[in-house]
C-alpha atoms as a PDB file:
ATOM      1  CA  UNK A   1      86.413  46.819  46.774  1.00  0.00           C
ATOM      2  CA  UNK A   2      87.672  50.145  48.456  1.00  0.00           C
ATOM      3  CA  UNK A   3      89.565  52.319  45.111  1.00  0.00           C
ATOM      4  CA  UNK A   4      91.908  54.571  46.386  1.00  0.00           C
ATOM      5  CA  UNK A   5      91.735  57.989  44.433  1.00  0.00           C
ATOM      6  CA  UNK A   6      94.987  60.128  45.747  1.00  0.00           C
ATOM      7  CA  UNK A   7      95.131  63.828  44.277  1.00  0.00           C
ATOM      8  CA  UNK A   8      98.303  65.972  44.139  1.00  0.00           C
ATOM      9  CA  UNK A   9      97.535  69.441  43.853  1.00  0.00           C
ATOM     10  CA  UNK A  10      99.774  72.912  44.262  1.00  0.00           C
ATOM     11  CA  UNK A  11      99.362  73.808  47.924  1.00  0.00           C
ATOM     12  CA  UNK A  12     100.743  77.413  47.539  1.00  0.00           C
ATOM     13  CA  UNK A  13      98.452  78.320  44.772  1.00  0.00           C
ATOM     14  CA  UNK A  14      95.320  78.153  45.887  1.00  0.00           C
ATOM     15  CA  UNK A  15      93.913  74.910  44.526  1.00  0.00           C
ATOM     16  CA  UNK A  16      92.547  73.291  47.645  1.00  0.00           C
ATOM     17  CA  UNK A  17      89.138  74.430  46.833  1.00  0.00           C
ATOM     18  CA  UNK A  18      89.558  72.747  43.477  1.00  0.00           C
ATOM     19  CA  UNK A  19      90.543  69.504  45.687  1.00  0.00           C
ATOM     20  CA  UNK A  20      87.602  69.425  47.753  1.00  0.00           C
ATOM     21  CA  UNK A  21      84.917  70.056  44.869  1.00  0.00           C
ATOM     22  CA  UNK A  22      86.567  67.155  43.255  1.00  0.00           C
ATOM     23  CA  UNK A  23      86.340  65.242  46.001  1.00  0.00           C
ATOM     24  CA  UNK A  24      82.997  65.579  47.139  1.00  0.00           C
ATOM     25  CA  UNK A  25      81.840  64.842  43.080  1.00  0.00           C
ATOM     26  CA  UNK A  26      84.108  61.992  43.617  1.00  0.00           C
ATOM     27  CA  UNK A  27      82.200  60.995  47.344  1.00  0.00           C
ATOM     28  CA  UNK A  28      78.713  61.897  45.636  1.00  0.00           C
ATOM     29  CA  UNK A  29      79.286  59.419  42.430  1.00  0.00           C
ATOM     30  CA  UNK A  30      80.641  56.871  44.822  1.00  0.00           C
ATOM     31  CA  UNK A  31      78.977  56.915  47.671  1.00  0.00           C
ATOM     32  CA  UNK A  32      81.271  54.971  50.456  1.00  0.00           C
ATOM     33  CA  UNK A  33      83.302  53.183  47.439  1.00  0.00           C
ATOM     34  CA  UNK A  34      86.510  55.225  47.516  1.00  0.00           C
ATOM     35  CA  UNK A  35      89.041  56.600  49.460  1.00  0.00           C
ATOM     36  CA  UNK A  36      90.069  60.045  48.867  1.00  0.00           C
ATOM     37  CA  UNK A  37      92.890  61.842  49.893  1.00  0.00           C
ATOM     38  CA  UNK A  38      94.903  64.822  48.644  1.00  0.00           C
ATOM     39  CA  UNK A  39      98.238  65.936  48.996  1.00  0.00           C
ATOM     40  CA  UNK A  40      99.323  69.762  48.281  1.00  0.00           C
ATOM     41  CA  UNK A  41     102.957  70.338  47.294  1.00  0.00           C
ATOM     42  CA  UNK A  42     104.437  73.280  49.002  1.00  0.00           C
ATOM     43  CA  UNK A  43     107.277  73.428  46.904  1.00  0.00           C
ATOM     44  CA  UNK A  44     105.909  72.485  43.226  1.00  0.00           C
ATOM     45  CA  UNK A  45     103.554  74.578  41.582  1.00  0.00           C
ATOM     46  CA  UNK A  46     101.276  74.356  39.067  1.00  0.00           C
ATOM     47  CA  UNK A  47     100.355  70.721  39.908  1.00  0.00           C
ATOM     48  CA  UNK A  48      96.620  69.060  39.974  1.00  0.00           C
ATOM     49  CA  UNK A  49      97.127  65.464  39.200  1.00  0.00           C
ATOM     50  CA  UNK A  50      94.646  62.956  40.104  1.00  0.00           C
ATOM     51  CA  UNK A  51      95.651  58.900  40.825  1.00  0.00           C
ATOM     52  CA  UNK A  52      93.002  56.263  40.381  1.00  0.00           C
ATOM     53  CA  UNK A  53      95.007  52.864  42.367  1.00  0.00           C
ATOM     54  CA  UNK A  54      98.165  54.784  41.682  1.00  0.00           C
ATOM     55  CA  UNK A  55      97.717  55.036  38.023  1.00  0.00           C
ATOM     56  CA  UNK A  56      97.660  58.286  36.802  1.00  0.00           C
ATOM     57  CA  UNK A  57      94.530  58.948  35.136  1.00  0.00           C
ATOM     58  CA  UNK A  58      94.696  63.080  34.633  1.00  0.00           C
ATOM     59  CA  UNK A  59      97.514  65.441  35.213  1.00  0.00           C
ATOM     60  CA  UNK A  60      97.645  69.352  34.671  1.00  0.00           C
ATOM     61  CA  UNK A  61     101.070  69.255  34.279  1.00  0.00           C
ATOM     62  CA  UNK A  62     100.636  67.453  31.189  1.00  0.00           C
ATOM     63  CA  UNK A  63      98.292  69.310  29.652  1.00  0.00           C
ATOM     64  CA  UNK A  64      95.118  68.003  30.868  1.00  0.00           C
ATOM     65  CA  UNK A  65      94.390  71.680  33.306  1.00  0.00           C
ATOM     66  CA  UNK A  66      91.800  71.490  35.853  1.00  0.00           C
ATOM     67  CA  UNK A  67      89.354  68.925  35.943  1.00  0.00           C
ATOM     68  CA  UNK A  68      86.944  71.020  34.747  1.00  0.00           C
ATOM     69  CA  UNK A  69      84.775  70.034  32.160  1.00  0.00           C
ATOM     70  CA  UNK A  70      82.130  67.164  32.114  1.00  0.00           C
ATOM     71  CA  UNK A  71      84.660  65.279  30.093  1.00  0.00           C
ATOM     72  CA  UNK A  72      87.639  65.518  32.271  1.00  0.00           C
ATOM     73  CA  UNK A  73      85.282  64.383  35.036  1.00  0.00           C
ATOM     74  CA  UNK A  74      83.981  61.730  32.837  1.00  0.00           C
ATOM     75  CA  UNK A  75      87.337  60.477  32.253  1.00  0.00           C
ATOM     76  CA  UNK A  76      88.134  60.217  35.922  1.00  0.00           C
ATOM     77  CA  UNK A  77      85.192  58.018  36.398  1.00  0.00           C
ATOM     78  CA  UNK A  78      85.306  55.823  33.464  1.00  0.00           C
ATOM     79  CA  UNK A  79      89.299  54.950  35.501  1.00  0.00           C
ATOM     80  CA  UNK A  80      87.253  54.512  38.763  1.00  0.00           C
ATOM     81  CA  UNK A  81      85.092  52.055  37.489  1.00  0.00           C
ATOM     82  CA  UNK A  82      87.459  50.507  35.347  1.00  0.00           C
ATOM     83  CA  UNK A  83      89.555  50.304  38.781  1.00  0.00           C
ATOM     84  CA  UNK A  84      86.599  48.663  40.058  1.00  0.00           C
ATOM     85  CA  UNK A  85      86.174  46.205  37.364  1.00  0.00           C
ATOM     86  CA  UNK A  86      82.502  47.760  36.181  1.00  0.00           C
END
């Protein structure tokens, strides 16, 4: 089973690179298991959210920052394989 992993992060403030080093952890822990894609908000700032299924399993805009930290990373792949019923 394919889990989709969508990311919203603040176009106009440089956090692509953010979105792609997430992403290829993501690819790299999943190998061929998820589908990735990102979105960056021209208008919004300050956003990096991250979407496991559409469930929202981090958000910067609520306090969570960047994911950053082992543990925020953690977290994002404890939803994944929740999501994928491991």
């Amino acid at each position: 089973m394919t889990v989709k992993v969508h990311i919203i992060y603040c176009g106009g403030c440089g956090y692509r690179p953010k979105f792609t080093k997430l992403k290829t952890l993501l690819e790299d822990e999943f190998p061929g298991e998820l589908e990735i894609t990102g979105e960056g908000t021209p208008s919004t700032t300050g956003w990096f959210e991250v979407e496991v299924n559409n469930k929202l399993v981090h958000s910067k805009k609520n306090g969570d920052g960047f994911v950053d930290s082992d543990s925020k990373f953690k977290a994002v792949v404890t939803a994944i394989e929740q999501a994928m019923g491991k």
